[in-house]
Protein backbone atom coordinates (compact mmCIF):
# COMPACT_ATOMS: atom_id res chain seq x y z
CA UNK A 1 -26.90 -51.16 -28.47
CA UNK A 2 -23.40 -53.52 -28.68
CA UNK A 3 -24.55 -56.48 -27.36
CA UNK A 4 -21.20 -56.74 -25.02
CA UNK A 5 -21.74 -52.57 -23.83
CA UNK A 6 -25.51 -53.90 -23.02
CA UNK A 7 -23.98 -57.06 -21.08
CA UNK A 8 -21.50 -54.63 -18.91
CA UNK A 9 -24.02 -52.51 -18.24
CA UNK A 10 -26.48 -55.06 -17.28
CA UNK A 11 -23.63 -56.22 -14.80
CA UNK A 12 -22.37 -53.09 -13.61
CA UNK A 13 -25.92 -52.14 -13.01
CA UNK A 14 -26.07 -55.99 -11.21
CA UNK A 15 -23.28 -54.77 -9.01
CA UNK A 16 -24.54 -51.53 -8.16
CA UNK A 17 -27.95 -53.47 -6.83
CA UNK A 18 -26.34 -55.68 -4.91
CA UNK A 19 -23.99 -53.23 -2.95
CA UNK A 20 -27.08 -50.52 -3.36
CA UNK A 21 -26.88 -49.74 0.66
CA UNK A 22 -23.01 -49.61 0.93
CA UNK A 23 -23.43 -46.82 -2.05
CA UNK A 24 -25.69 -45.05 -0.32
CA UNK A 25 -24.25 -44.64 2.90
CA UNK A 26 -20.67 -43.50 0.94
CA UNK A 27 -22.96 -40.98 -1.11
CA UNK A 28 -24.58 -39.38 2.47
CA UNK A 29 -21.05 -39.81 4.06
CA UNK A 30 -19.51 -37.63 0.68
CA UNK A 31 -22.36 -34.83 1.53
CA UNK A 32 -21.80 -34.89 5.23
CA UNK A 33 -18.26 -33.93 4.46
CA UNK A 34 -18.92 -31.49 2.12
CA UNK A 35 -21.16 -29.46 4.73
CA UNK A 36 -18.93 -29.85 6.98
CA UNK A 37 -16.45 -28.27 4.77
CA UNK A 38 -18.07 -26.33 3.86
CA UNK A 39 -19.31 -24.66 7.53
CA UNK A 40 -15.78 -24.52 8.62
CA UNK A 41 -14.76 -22.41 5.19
CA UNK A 42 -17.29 -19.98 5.36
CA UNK A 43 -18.55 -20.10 9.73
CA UNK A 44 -21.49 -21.42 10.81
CA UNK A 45 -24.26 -18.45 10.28
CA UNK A 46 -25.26 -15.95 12.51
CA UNK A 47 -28.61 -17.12 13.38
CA UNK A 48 -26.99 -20.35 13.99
CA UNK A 49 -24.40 -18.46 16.29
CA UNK A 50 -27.22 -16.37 17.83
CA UNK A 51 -28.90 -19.70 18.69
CA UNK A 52 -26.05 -21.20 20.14
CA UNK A 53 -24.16 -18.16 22.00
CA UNK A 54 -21.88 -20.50 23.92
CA UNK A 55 -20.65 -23.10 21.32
CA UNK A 56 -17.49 -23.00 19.92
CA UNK A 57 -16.61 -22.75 15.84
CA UNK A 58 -14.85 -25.62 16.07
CA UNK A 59 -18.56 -27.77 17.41
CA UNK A 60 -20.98 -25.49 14.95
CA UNK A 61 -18.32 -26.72 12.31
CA UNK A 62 -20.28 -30.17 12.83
CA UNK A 63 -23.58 -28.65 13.29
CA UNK A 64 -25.29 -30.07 9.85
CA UNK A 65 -24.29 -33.72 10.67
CA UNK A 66 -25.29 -33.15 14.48
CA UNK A 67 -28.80 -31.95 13.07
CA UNK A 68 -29.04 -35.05 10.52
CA UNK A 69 -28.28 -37.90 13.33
CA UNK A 70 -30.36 -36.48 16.07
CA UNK A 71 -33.74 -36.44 13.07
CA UNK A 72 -32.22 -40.28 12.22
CA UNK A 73 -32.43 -41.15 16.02
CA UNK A 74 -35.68 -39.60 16.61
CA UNK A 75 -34.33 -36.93 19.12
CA UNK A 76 -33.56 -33.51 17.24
CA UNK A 77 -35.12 -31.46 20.06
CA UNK A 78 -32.13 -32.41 21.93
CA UNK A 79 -29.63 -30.92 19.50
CA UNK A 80 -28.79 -27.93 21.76
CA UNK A 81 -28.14 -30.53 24.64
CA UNK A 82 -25.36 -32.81 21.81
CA UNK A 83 -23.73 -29.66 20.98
CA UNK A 84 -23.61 -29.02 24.33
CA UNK A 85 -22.30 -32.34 24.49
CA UNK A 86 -19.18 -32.03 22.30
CA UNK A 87 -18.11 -28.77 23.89
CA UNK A 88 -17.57 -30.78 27.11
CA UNK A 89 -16.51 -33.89 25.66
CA UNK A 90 -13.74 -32.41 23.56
CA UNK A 91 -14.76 -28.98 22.54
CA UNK A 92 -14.24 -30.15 18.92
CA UNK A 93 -11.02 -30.47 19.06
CA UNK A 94 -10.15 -34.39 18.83
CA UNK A 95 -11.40 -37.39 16.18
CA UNK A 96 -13.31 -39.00 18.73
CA UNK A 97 -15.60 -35.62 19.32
CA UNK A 98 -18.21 -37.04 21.14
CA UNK A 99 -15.75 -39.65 23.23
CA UNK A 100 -18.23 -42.36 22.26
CA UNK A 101 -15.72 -45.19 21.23
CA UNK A 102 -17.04 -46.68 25.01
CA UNK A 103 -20.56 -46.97 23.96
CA UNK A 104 -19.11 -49.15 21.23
CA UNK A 105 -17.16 -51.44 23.88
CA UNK A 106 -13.74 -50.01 22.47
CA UNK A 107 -11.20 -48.39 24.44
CA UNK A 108 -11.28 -44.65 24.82
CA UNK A 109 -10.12 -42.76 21.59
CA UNK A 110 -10.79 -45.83 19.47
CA UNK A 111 -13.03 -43.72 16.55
CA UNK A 112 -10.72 -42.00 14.61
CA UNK A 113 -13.46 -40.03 12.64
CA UNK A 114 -15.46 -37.55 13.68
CA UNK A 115 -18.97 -38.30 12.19
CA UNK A 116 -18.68 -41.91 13.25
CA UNK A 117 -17.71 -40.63 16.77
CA UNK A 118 -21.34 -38.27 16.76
CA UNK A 119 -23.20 -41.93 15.25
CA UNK A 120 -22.13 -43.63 17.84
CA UNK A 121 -22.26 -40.71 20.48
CA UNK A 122 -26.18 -40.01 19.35
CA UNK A 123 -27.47 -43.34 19.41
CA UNK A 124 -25.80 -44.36 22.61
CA UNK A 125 -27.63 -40.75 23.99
CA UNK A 126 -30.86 -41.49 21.91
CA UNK A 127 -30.84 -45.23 23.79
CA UNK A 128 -30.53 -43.71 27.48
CA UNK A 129 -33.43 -40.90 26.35
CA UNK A 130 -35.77 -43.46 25.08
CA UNK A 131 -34.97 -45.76 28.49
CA UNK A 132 -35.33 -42.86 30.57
CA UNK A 133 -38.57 -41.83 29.00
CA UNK A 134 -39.98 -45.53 29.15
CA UNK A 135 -39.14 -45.52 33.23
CA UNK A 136 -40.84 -42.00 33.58
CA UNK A 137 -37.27 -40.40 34.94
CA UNK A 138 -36.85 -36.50 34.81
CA UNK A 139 -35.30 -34.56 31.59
CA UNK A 140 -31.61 -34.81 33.32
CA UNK A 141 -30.90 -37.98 34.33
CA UNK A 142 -30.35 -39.33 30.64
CA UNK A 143 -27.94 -36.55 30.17
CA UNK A 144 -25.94 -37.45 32.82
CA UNK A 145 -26.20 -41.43 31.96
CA UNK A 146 -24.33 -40.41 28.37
CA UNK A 147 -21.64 -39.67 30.69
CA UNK A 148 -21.87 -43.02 33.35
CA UNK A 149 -23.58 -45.30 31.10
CA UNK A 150 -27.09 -46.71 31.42
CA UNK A 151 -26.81 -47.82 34.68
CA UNK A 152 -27.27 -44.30 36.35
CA UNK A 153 -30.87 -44.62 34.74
CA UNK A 154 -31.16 -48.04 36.88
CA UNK A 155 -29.69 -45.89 40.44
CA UNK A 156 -32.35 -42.83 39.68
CA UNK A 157 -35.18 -45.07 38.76
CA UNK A 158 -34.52 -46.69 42.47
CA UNK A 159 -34.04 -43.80 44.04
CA UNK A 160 -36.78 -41.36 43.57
CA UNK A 161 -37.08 -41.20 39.31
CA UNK A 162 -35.68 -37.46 39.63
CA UNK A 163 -31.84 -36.25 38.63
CA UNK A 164 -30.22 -33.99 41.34
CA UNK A 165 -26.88 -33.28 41.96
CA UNK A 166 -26.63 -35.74 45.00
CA UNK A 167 -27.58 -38.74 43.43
CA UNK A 168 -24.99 -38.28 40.39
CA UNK A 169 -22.51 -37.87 43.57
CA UNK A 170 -23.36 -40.59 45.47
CA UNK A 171 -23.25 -42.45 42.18
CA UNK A 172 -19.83 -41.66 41.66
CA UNK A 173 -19.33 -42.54 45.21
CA UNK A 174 -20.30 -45.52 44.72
CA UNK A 175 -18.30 -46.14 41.54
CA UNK A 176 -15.17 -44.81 42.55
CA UNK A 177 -15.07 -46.28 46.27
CA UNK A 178 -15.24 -42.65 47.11
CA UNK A 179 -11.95 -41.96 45.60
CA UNK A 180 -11.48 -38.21 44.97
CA UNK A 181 -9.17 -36.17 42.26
CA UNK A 182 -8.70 -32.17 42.23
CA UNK A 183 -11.34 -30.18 39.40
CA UNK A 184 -10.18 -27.04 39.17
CA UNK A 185 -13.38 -26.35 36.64
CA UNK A 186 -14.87 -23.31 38.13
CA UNK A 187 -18.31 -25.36 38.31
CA UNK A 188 -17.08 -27.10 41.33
CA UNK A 189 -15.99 -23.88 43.39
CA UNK A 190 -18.87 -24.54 45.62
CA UNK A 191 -18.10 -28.03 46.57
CA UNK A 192 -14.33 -26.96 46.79
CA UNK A 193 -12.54 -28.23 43.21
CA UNK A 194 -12.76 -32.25 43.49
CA UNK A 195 -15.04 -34.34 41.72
CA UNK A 196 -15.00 -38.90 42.56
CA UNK A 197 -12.77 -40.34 40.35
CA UNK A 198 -15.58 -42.26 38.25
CA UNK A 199 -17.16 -40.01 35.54
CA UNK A 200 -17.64 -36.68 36.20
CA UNK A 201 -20.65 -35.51 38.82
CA UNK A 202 -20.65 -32.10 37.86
CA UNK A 203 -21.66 -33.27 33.74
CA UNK A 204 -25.09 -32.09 33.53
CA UNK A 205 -24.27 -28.42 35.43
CA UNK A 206 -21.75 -28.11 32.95
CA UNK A 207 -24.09 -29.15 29.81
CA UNK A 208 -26.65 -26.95 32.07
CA UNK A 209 -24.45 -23.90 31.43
CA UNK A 210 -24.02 -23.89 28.14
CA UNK A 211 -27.20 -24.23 26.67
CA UNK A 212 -28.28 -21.26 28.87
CA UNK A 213 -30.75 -18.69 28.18
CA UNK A 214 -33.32 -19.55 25.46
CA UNK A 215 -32.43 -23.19 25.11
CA UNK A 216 -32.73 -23.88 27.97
CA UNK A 217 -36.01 -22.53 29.35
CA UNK A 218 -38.12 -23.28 26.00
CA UNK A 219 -39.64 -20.83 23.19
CA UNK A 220 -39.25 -17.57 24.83
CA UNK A 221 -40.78 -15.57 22.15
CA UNK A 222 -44.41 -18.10 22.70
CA UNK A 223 -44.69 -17.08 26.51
CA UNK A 224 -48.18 -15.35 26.95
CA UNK A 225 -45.98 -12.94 29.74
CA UNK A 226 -43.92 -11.72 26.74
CA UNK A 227 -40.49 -12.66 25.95
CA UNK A 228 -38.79 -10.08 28.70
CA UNK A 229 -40.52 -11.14 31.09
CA UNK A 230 -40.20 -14.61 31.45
CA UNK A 231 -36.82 -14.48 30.92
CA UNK A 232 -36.53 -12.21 33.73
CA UNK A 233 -38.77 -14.87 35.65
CA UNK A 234 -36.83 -18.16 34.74
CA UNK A 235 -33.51 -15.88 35.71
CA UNK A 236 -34.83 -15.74 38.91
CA UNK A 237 -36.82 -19.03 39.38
CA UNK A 238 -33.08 -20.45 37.80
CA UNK A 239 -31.02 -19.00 41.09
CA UNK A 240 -32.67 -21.60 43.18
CA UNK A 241 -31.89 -24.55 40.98
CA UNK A 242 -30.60 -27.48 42.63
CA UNK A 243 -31.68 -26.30 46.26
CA UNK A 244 -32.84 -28.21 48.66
CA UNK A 245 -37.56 -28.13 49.06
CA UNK A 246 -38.87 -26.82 52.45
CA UNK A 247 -42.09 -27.28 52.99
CA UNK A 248 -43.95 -23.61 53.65
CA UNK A 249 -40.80 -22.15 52.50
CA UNK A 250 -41.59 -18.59 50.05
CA UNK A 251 -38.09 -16.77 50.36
CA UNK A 252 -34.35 -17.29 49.74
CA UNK A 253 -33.96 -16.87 53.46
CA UNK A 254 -35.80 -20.53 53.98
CA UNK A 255 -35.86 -21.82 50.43
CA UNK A 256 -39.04 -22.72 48.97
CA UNK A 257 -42.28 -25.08 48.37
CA UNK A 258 -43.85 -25.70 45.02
CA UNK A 259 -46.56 -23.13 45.63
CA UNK A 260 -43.99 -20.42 47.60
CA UNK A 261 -41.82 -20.78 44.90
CA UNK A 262 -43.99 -19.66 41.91
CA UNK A 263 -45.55 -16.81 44.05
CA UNK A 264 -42.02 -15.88 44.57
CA UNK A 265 -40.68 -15.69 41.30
CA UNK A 266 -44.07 -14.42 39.87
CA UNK A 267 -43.90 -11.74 42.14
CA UNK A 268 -40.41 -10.93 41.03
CA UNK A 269 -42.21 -9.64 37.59
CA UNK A 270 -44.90 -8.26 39.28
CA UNK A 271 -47.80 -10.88 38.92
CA UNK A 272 -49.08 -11.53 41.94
CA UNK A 273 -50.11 -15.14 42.98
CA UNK A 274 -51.89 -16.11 46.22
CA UNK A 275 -49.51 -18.41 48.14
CA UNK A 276 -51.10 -22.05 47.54
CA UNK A 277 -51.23 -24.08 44.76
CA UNK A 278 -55.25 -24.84 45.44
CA UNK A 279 -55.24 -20.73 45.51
CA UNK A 280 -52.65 -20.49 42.22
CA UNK A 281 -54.90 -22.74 40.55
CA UNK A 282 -58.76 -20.90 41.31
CA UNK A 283 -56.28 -17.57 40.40
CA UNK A 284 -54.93 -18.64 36.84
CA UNK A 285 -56.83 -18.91 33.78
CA UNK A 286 -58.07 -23.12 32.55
CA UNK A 287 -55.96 -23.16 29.48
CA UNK A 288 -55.58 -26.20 27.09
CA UNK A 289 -52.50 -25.62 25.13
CA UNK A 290 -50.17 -24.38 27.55
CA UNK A 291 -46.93 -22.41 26.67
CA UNK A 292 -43.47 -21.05 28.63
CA UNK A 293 -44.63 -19.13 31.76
CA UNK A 294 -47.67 -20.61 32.39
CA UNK A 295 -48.91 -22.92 35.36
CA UNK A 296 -48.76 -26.74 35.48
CA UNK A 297 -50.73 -27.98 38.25
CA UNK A 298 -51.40 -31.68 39.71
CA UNK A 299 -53.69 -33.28 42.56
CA UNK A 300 -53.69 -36.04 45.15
CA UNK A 301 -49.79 -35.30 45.62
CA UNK A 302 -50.52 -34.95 49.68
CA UNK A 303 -52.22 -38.01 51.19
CA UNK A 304 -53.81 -35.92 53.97
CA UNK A 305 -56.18 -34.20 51.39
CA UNK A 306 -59.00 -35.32 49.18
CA UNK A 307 -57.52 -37.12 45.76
CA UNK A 308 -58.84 -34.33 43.89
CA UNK A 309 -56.99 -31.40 45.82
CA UNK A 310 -54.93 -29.25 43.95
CA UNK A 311 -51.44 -30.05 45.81
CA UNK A 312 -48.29 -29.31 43.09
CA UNK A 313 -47.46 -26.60 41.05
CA UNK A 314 -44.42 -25.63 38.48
CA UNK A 315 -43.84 -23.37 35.63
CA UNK A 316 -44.36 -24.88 32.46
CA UNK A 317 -41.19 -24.84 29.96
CA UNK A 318 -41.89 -27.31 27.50
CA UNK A 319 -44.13 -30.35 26.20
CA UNK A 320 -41.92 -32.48 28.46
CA UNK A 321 -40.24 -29.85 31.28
CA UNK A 322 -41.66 -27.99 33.97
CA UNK A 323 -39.66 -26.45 36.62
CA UNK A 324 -40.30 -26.74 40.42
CA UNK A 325 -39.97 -27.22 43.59
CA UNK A 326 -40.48 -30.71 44.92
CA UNK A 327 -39.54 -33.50 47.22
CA UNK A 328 -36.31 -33.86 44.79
CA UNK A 329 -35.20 -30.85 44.90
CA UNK A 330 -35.99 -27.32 43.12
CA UNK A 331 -35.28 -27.82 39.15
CA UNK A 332 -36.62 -29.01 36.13
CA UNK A 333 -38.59 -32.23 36.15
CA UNK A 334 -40.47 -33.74 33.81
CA UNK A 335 -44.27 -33.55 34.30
CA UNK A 336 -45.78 -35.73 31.42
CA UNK A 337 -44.79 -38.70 32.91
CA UNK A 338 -43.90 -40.89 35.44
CA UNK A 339 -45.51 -39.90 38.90
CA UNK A 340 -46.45 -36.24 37.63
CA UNK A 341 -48.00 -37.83 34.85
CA UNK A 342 -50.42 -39.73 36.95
CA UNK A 343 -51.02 -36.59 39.01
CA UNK A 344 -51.70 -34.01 36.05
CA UNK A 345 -54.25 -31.84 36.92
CA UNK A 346 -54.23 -29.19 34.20
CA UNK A 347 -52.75 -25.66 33.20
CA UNK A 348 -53.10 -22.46 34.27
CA UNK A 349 -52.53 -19.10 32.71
CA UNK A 350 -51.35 -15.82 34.84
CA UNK A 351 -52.57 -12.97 34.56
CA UNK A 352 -52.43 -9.42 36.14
């Protein structure tokens, strides 16, 4: 070889070392674009569309690079929830899709490209997720910190470790010096179209709608009731969500317990339960892998019985989720951690 060709290419190659990781990132930021690109010439597929019934075009446009950050920050089981995301953020629709130019300590709108706006927007969720999960707080509260900032994790965590829809009010509240604005979103019908003028209280019922069906109530197709019927039975059990717990309450009329709740909703589909959770528990099948539909059950929950008393019981969703009624509230909380955690008593399969 020329000796001078062999000297350039011994620098070039020099070069190319030396900047190796600014290459690299410009290489996975080329093929980024080109999915993207691609997706919005030819539509996201329909599986994709079948998954996500209630996302726009415009947000499965961005699916690929949504997928890619959520596996680099160690969350992709929350890509349904970061879709979800966008569509409330901006619906797809402006640079800064996942308004995360905050997170960064810039002003609003700062990011002026989209897949540095989902970065930023994923990490800052991924950080508030990994806190949460570190503190032993439920499944929602980290989705409604990506919209107040970490220091709704510090209010939940100090106020019972569960999300419900009064503590992201009083939150607010408390942010906003109780400052109200109209929201003529039809989420708020119920509370009559305001929200506080400090976030938005309403965020995770709004994420909450979207991801709907499937997404939102784990694997369907796994559930040892089949997949009709425990959709049919988390359609139900979802009416109640965010309703207040009465103790010995088993109807609508009264709201409901832990233990009247699942009877309840069981008894919607035609399994019949006994009415206590010590009962629920002798009734159901010991299980060690449970999936969607089945039983999660704790002990020592009620001071007035032995520790070992069966005294809580949910529906299990997912390796993290269960949903129930509890001194919180009826809706999902997580029962792998935190005070649940310490309380898990085993699982419980249904049967007819």
């Amino acid at each position: 070889m020329n000796p001078i060709v062999a000297k350039i290419a011994i620098q070039l190659a020099a070069e190319a070392y030396k900047h190796r990781k600014k290459i690299i990132i410009i290489i996975i930021s080329v093929l980024i674009f080109l999915l993207i690109l691609f997706a919005a010439i030819f539509g996201s597929s329909d599986e994709s569309k079948n998954d996500y019934p209630n996302i726009s075009d415009e947000v499965m446009a961005f699916y690929p690079v949504v997928s890619n950050y959520a596996m680099v920050y160690d969350i992709p089981e929350y890509t349904d929830i970061i879709l979800a995301i966008i569509m409330v953020e901006t619906e797809g629709k402006q640079l800064d899709i996942m308004q995360s130019s905050e997170s960064l300590g810039l002003p609003a709108n700062s990011i002026t490209d989209p897949i540095t706006s989902i970065d930023a927007g994923i990490k800052h969720l991924a950080k508030v997720i990994k806190d949460a999960e570190n503190r032993g707080l439920d499944f929602w509260t980290p989705i409604q910190a990506y919209n107040y900032g970490g220091g709704f994790n510090d209010y939940v965590a100090s106020n019972g470790k569960q999300y419900t829809f009064d503590l992201a009010s009083s939150f607010a509240a408390d942010k906003s010096n109780s400052n109200v604005v109209p929201y003529n979103n039809p989420v708020a019908s119920f509370n009559g179209h305001w929200r506080y003028s400090y976030g938005n209280m309403y965020y995770v019922k709004l994420i909450q709608q979207l991801i709907g069906g499937a997404s939102d109530i784990g694997n369907v197709d796994a559930s040892p009731l089949g997949g009709d019927n425990y959709q049919a039975l988390m359609s139900e059990a979802i009416r109640y969500d965010g309703w207040s717990y009465q103790w010995g309450g088993e109807s609508p009329r009264t709201s409901f317990d832990c233990s009247g709740l699942t009877q309840y909703v069981y008894n919607s589909i035609s399994y019949g339960l006994p009415r206590t959770a010590a009962e629920q528990y002798k009734a159901t099948i010991r299980i060690a892998e449970p999936q969607p539909g089945d039983l999660v059950f704790f002990k020592g929950t009620n001071p007035s019985r032995p520790a070992n008393s069966i005294t809580h019981v949910g529906i299990y969703v997912d390796n993290t989720r269960m949903f129930d009624a509890s001194s919180s509230g009826i809706g999902y909380h997580n029962w792998s951690s935190g005070y649940w955690g310490k309380h898990f008593a085993g699982f419980g399969r249904v049967f007819k």
